[in-house]
Protein backbone atom coordinates (compact mmCIF):
# COMPACT_ATOMS: atom_id res chain seq x y z
CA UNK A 1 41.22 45.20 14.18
CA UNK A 2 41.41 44.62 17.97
CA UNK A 3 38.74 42.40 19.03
CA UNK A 4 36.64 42.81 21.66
CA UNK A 5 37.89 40.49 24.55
CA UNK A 6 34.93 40.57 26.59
CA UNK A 7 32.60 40.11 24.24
CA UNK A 8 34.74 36.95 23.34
CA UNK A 9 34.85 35.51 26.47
CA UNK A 10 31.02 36.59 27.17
CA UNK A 11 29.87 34.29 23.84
CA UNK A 12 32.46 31.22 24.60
CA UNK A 13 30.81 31.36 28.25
CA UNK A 14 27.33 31.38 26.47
CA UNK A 15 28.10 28.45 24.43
CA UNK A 16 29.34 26.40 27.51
CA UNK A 17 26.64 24.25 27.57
CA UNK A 18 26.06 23.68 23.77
CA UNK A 19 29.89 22.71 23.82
CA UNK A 20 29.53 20.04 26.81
CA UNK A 21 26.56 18.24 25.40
CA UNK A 22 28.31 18.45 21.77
CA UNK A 23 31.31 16.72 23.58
CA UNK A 24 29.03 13.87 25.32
CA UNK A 25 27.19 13.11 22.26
CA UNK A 26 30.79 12.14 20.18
CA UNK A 27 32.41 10.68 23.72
CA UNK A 28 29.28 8.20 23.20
CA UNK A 29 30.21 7.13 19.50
CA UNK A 30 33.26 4.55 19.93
CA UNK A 31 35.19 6.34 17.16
CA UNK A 32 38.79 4.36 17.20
CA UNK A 33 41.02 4.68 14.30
CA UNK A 34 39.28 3.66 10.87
CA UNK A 35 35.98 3.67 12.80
CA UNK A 36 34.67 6.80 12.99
CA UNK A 37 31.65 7.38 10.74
CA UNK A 38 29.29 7.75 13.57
CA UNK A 39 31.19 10.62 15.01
CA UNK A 40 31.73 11.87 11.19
CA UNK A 41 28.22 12.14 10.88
CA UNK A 42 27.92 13.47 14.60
CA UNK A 43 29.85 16.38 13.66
CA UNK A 44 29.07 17.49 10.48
CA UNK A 45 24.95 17.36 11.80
CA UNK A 46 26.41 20.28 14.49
CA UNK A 47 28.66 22.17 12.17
CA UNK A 48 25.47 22.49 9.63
CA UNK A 49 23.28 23.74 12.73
CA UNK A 50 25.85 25.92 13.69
CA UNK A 51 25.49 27.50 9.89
CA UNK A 52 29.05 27.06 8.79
CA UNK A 53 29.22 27.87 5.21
CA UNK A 54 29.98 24.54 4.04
CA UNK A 55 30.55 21.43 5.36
CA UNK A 56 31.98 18.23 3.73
CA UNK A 57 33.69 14.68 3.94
CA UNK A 58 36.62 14.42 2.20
CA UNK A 59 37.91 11.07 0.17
CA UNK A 60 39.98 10.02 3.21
CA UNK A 61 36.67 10.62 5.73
CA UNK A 62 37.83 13.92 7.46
CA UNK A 63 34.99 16.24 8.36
CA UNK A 64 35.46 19.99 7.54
CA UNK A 65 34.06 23.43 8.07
CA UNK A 66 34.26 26.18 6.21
CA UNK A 67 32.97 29.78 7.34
CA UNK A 68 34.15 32.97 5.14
CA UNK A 69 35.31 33.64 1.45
CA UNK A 70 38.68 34.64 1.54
CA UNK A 71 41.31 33.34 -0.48
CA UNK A 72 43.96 32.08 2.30
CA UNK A 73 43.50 29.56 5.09
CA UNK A 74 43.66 29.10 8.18
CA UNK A 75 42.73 25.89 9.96
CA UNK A 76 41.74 24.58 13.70
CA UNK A 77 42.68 20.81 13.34
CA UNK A 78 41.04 17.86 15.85
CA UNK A 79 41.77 14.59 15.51
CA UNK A 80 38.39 12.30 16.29
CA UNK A 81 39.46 9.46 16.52
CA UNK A 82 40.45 7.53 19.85
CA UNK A 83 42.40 5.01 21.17
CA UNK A 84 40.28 1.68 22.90
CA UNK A 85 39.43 1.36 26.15
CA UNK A 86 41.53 -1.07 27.22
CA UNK A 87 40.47 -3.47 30.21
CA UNK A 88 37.07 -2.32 30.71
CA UNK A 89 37.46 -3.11 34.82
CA UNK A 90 39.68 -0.39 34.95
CA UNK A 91 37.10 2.16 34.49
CA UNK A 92 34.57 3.19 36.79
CA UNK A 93 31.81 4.32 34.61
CA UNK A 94 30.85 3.44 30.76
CA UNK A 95 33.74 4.98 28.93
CA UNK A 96 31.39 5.88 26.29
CA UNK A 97 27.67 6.60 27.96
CA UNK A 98 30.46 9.10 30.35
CA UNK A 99 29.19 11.39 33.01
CA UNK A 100 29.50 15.19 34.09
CA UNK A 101 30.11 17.25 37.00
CA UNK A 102 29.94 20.69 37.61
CA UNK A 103 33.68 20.63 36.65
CA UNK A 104 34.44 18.17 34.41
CA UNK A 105 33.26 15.44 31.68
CA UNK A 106 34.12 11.52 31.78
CA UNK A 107 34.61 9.22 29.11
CA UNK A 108 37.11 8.41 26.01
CA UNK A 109 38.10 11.06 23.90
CA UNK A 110 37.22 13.86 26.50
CA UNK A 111 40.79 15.37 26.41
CA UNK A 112 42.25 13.34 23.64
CA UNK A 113 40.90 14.96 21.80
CA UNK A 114 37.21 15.47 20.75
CA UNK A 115 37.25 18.12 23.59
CA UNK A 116 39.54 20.33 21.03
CA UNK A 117 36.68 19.43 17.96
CA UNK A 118 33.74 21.43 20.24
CA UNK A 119 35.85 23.86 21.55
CA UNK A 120 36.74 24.48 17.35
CA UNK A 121 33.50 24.01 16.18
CA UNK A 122 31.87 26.85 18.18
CA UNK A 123 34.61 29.24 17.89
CA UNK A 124 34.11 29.37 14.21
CA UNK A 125 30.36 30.39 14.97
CA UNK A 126 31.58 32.74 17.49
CA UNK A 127 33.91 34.49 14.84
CA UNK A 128 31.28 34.30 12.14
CA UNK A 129 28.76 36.43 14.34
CA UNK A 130 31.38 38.76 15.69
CA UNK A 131 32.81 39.25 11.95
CA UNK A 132 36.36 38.08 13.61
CA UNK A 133 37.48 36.21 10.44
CA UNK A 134 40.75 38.34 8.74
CA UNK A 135 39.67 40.09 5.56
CA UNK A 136 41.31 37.89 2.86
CA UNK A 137 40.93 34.60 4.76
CA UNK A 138 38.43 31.75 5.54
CA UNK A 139 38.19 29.34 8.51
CA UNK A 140 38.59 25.65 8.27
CA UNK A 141 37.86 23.45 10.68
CA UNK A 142 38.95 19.93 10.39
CA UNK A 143 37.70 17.20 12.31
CA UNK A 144 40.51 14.72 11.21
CA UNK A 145 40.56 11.00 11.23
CA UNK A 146 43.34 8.25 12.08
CA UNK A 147 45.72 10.01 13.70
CA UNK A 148 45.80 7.68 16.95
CA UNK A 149 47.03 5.10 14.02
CA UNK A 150 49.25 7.33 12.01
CA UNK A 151 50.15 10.70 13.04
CA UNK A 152 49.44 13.17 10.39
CA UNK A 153 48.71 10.85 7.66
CA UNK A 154 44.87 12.61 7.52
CA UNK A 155 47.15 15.72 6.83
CA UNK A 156 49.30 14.28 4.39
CA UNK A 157 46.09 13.61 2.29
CA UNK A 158 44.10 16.91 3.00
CA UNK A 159 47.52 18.63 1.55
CA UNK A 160 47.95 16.08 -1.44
CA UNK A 161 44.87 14.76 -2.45
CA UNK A 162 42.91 17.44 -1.20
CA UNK A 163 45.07 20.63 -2.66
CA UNK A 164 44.79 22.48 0.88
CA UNK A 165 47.59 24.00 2.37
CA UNK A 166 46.86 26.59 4.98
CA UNK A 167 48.57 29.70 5.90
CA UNK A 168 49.19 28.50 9.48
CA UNK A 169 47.20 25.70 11.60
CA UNK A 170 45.92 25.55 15.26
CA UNK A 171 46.20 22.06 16.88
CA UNK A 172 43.59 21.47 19.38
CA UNK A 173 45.26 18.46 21.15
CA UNK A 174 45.45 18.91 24.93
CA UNK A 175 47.81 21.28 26.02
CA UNK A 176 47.16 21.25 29.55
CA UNK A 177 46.56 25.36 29.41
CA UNK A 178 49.46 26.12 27.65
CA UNK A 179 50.62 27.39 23.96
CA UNK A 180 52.44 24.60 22.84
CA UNK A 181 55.17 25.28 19.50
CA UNK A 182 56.77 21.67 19.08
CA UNK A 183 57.48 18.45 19.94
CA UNK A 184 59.54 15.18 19.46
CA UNK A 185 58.98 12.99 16.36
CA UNK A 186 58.93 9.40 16.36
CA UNK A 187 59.54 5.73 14.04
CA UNK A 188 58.15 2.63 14.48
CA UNK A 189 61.12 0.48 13.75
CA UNK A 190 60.94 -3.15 12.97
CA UNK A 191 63.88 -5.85 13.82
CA UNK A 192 63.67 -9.34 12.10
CA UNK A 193 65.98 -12.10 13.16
CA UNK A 194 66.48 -15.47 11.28
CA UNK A 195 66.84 -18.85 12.97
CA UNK A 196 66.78 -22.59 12.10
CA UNK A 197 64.42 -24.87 13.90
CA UNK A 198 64.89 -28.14 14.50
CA UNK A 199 63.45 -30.69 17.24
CA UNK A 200 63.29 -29.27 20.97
CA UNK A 201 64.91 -32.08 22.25
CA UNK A 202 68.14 -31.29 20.58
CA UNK A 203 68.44 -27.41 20.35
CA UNK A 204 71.61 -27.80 19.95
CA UNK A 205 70.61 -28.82 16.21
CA UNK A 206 68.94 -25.43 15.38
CA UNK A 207 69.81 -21.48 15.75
CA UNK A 208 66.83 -20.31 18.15
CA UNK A 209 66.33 -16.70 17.22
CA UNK A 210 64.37 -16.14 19.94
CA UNK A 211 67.95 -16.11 21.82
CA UNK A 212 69.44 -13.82 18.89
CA UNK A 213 66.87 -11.74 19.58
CA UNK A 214 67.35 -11.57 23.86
CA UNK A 215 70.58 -10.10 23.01
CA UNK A 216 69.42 -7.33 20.92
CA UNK A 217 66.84 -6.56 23.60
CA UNK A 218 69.02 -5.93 26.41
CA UNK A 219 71.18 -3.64 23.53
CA UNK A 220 68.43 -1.91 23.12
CA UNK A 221 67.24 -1.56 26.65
CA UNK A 222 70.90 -0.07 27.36
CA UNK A 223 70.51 2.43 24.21
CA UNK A 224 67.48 4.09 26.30
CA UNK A 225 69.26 3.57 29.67
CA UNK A 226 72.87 4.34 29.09
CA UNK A 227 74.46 7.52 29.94
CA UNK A 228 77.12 8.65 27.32
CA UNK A 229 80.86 9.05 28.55
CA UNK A 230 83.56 8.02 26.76
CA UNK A 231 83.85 4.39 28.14
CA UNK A 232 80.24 3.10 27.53
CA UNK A 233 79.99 0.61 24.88
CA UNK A 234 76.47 1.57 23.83
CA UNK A 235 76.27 5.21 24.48
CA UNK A 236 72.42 5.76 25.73
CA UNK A 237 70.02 8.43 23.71
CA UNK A 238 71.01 11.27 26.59
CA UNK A 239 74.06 12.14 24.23
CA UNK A 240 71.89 14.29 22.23
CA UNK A 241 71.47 16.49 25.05
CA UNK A 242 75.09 16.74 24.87
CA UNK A 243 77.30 19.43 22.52
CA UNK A 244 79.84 17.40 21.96
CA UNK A 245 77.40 14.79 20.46
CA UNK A 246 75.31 17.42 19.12
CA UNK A 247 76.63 20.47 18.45
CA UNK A 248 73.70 22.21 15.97
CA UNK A 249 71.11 20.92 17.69
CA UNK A 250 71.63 20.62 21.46
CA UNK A 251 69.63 23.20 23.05
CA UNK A 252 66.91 22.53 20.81
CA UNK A 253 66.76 19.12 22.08
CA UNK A 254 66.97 20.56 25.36
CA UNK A 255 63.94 22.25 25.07
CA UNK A 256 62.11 19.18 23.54
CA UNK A 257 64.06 16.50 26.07
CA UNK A 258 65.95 13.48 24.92
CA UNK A 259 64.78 10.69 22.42
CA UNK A 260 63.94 7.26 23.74
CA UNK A 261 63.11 3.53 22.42
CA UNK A 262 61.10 0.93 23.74
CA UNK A 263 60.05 -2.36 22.81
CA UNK A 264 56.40 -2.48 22.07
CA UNK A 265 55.68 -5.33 20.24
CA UNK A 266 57.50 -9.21 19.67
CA UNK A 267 56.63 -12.19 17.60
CA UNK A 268 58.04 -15.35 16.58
CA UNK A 269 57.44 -17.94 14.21
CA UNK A 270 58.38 -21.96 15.21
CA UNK A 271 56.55 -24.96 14.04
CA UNK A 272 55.32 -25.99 17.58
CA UNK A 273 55.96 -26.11 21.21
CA UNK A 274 58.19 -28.44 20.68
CA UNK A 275 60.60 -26.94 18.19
CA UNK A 276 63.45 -24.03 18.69
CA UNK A 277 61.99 -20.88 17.06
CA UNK A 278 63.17 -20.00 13.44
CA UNK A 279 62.25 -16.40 13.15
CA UNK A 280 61.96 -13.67 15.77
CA UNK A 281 60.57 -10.08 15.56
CA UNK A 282 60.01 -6.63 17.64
CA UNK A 283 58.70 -3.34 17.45
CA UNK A 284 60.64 -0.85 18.93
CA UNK A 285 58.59 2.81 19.62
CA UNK A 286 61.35 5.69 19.24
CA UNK A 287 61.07 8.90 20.00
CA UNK A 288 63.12 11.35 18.29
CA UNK A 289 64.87 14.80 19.42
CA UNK A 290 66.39 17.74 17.82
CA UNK A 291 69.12 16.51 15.66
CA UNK A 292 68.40 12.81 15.45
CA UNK A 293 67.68 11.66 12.04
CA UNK A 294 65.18 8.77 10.45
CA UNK A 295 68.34 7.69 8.71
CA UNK A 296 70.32 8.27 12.28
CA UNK A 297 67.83 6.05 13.96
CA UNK A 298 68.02 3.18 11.73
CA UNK A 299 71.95 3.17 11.53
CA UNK A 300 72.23 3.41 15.76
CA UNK A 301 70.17 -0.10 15.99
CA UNK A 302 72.39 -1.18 12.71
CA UNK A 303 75.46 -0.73 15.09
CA UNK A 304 74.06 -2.12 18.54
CA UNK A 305 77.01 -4.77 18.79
CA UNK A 306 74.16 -7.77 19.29
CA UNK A 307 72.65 -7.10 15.72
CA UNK A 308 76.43 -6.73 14.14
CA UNK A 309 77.21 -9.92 16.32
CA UNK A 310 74.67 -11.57 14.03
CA UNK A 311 75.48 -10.07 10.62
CA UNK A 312 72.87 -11.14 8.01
CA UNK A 313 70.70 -12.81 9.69
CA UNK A 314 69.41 -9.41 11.43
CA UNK A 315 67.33 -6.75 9.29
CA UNK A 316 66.33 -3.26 10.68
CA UNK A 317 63.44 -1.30 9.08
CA UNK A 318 60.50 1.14 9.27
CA UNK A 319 57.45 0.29 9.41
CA UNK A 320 54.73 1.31 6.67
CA UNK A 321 51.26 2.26 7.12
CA UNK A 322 48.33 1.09 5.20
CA UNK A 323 45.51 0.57 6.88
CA UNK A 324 41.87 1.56 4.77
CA UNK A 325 40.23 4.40 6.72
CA UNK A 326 36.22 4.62 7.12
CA UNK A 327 35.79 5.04 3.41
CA UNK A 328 37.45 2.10 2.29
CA UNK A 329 40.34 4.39 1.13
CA UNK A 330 44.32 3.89 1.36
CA UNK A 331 46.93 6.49 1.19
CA UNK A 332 50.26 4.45 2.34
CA UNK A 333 53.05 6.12 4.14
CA UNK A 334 56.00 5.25 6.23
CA UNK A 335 55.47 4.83 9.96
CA UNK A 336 57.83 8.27 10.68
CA UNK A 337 56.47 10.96 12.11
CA UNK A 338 58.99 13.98 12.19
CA UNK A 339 59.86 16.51 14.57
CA UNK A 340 59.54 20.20 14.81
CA UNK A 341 59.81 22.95 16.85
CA UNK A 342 58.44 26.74 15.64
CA UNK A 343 60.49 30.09 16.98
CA UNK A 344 58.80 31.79 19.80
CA UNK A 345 58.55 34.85 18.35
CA UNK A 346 56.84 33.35 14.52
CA UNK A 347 53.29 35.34 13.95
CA UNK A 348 50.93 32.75 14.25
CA UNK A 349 53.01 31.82 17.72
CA UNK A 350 52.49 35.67 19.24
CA UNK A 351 48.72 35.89 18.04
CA UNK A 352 47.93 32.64 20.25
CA UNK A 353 50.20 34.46 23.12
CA UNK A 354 48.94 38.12 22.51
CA UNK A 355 45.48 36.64 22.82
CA UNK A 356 45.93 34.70 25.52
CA UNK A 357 47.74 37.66 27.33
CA UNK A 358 44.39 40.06 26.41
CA UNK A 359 41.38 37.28 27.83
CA UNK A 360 43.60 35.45 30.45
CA UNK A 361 47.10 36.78 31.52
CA UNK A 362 50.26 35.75 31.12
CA UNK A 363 50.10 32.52 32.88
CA UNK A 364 48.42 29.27 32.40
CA UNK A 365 44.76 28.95 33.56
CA UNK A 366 42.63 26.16 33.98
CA UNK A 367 39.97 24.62 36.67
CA UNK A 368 40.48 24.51 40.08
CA UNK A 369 41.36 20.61 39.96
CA UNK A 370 43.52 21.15 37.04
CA UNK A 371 45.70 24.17 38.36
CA UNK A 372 48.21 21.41 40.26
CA UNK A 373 49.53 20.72 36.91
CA UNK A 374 49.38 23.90 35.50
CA UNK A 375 50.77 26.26 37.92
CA UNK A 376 54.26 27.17 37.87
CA UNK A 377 54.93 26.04 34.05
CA UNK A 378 56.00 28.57 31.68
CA UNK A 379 52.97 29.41 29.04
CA UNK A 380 54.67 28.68 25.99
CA UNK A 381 55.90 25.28 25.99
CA UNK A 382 55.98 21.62 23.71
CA UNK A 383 54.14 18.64 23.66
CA UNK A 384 55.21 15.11 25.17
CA UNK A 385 53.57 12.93 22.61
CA UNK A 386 53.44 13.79 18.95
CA UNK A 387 50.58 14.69 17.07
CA UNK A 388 49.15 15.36 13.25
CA UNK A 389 51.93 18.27 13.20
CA UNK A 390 54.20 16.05 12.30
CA UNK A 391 53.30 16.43 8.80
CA UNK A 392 51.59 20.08 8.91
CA UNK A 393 54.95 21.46 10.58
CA UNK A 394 57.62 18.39 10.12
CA UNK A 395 56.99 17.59 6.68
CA UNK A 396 55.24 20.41 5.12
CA UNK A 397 56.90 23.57 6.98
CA UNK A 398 52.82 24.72 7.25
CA UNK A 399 53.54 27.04 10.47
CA UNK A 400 51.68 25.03 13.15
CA UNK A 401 50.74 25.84 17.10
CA UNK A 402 49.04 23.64 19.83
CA UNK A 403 46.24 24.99 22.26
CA UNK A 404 43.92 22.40 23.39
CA UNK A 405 41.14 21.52 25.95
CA UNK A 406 42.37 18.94 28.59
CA UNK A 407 45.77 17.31 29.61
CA UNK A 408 47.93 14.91 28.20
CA UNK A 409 48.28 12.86 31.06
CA UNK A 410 44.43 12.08 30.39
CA UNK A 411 45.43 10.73 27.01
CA UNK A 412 45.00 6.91 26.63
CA UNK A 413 44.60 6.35 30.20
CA UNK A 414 41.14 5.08 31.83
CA UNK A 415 38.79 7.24 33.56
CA UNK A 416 39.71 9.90 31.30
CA UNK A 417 38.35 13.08 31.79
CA UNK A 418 38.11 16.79 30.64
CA UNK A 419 37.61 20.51 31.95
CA UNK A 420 34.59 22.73 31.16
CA UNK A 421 35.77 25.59 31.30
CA UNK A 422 38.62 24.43 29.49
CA UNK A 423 35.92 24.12 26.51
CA UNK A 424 35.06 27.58 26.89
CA UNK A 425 38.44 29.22 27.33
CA UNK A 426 40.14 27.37 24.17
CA UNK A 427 36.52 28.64 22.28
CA UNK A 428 37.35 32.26 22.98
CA UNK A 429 41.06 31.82 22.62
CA UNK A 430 40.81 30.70 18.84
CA UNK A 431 38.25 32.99 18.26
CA UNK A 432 40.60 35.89 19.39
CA UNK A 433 43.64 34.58 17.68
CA UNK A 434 43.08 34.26 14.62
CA UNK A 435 41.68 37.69 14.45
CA UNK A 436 45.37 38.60 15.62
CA UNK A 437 47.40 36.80 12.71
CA UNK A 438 49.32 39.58 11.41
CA UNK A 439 49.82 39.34 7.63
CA UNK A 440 52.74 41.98 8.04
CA UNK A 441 54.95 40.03 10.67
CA UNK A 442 55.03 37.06 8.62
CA UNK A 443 58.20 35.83 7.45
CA UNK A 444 59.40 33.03 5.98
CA UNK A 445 61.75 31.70 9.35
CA UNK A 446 58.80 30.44 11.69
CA UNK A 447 60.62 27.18 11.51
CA UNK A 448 63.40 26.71 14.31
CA UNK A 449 64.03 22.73 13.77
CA UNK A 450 62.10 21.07 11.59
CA UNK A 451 63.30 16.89 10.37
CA UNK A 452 61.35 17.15 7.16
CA UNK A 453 60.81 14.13 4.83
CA UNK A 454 62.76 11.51 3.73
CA UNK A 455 64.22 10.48 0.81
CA UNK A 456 61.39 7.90 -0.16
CA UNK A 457 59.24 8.73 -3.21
CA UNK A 458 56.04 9.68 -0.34
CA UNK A 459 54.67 13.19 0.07
């Protein structure tokens, strides 16, 4: 079935203004991770006037529509929950009462990413009245929940608690206009050093880890920094860029760009002012390319020559997650969030660009104020951050693809806005694509890199 492009675009235009006051009505429910009930409710309300076949809230709290009666899935996923809004003087307006222009819409979550949840919503209405659902398939539409605290944890539940596992999976996080097949993964790594307090008048008496720990900060500082020849002690995270250092995996990491670390987070424990610290702690954010391993990550802080300077009394580990969502319920996991990257030429890749390439062209679009950052940048592309693909693509191999309302530099910054008529063209592009999925090119090699689980008893 080809669809009927204009048509497509002539209904997403129609629903332009339904879409932006859907948008401003969750922007003005804070909705941060474990807190989004209000904007639960706020959605499912819509998605019942928009006459979806069913809606419902799973065990977990993620909202989802259903439209059709097919036996296979496919799903349009949008995470609703946001980050805070940090200092509050650093936004001009009330990040959650927001404001709109002809061009844009103001407030937190705009881009990242309830923008992608209205742009979804209405698409599935505009497929339902234009019959553009696949024979054989239904639409799910997932408005998913915690994934600003754990990436794809809501999607490690809808698979195993659930029983869902779509055919393929549309990400609506910003893409900033393009058609977006991968990103880096990440860990949040802990470091715990021990110490031995004694009176601050004589530190010579004690073993301040706080000093243990200065050491291992400027190692790992030089791990992100570093370049990698031959005579650098601690050869930086660029060497996976390299084939000598990465020889499978190399232009695949290329494409993503390098991992990195940083130190997010440090605590201490002492038993006053006046007292040389016994314990010392940090979290260290890495990002993780092509090739680089949970395992791999661990073992590279293992060897920094501060933390083997001070043997035993230094312990490296990942995080775990276990936070209760909205509904009171808990499904732990580890803090790692793998990467992934799908081949260009996968099916449910080419029916995002083959639609694009029948409403829009073959190069990114966008609003006037946002074609700066979109001209000039090849269509299909990868994400910076990471997002709940991480377990859709990187631990499930569910074929997964990113085309989103908004930008990522808007994500978790103040005065963050979104685009219209970004709304409207992600609306009509979903609504086109799906109808595109071609059950006869699908094979069973969309994956091009994929860092899959690990060997912990967690699905």
């Amino acid at each position: 079935m080809v669809p009927d492009y204009k048509a497509i675009q002539k209904a997403a235009e129609g629903y332009k203004d339904d879409m932006v006051r859907f948008l401003r009505k969750m922007i003005s429910y804070p909705s941060e991770s474990c807190e989004e009930k209000e904007v639960v409710a706020c959605i499912k309300a819509e998605m019942e006037k928009l006459g979806y076949d069913k809606v419902e809230v799973d065990g977990l709290g993620n909202v989802i529509g259903w439209m059709g009666e097919g036996e296979k899935i496919i799903a349009i996923d949008s995470h609703i929950d946001t980050v805070g809004i940090g200092n509050r003087e650093n936004w001009t307006a009330d990040p959650y009462e927001g404001y709109e222009t002809d061009e844009i819409i103001y407030g937190r979550g705009g881009s990242d990413q309830e923008g992608g949840m209205a742009s979804a919503a209405y698409s599935g209405r505009i497929m339902k009245d234009m019959g553009l659902i696949p024979e054989g398939y239904k639409l799910m539409v997932v408005g998913s929940v915690q994934e600003e605290d754990c990436d794809g944890m809501c999607w490690q539940y809808i698979v195993n608690k659930d029983g869902i596992r779509p055919e393929f999976v549309i990400s609506t996080e910003p893409t900033d206009g393009g058609i977006y097949r991968g990103h880096r993964g990440r860990m949040e790594i802990r470091v715990d050093v021990k110490g031995v307090s004694c009176h601050g008048s004589a530190p010579e008496r004690g073993d301040n880890a706080i000093y243990k720990m200065a050491d291992i900060l400027q190692n790992i500082r030089a791990l992100n920094a570093n370049g990698c020849d031959e005579n650098t002690e601690i050869k930086g995270l660029v060497k996976m860029l390299d084939p000598k250092y990465n020889p499978e995996h190399y232009e695949d990491a290329r494409f993503l760009g390098r991992g990195t670390c940083t130190v997010s987070q440090i605590f201490y424990t002492s038993p006053s002012r006046c007292a040389v610290a016994d314990s010392c702690a940090i979290s260290v954010d890495r990002r993780m390319t092509a090739g680089e391993t949970w395992e791999s990550c661990l073992q590279e802080i293992r060897d920094l020559p501060a933390v083997k300077k001070y043997g035993d009394d230094v312990q490296v580990s990942m995080y775990m997650y276990d936070r209760p969502s909205w509904t009171g319920e808990v499904y732990e996991t580890e803090a790692y969030f793998p990467t992934w990257i799908n081949r260009e030429n996968a099916a449910h890749v080419k029916a995002l660009v083959d639609a694009h390439k029948a409403l829009f062209g073959e190069k990114r679009i966008g609003a006037p104020s946002a074609m700066s950052t979109r001209e000039g940048r090849p269509l299909t592309d990868k994400w910076t951050f990471s997002t709940n693909g991480v377990a859709i693509q990187g631990r499930y191999g569910i074929p997964c693809v990113g085309f989103g309302p908004g930008a990522e530099s808007q994500a978790h910054a103040p005065n963050e806005i979104t685009w219209k008529q970004d709304l409207v063209t992600c609306a009509a592009l979903y609504a086109a694509a799906i109808s595109l999925y071609p059950d006869e090119e699908k094979t069973g090699d969309v994956t091009q890199f994929r860092a899959g689980k690990t060997n912990n008893d967690i699905q």
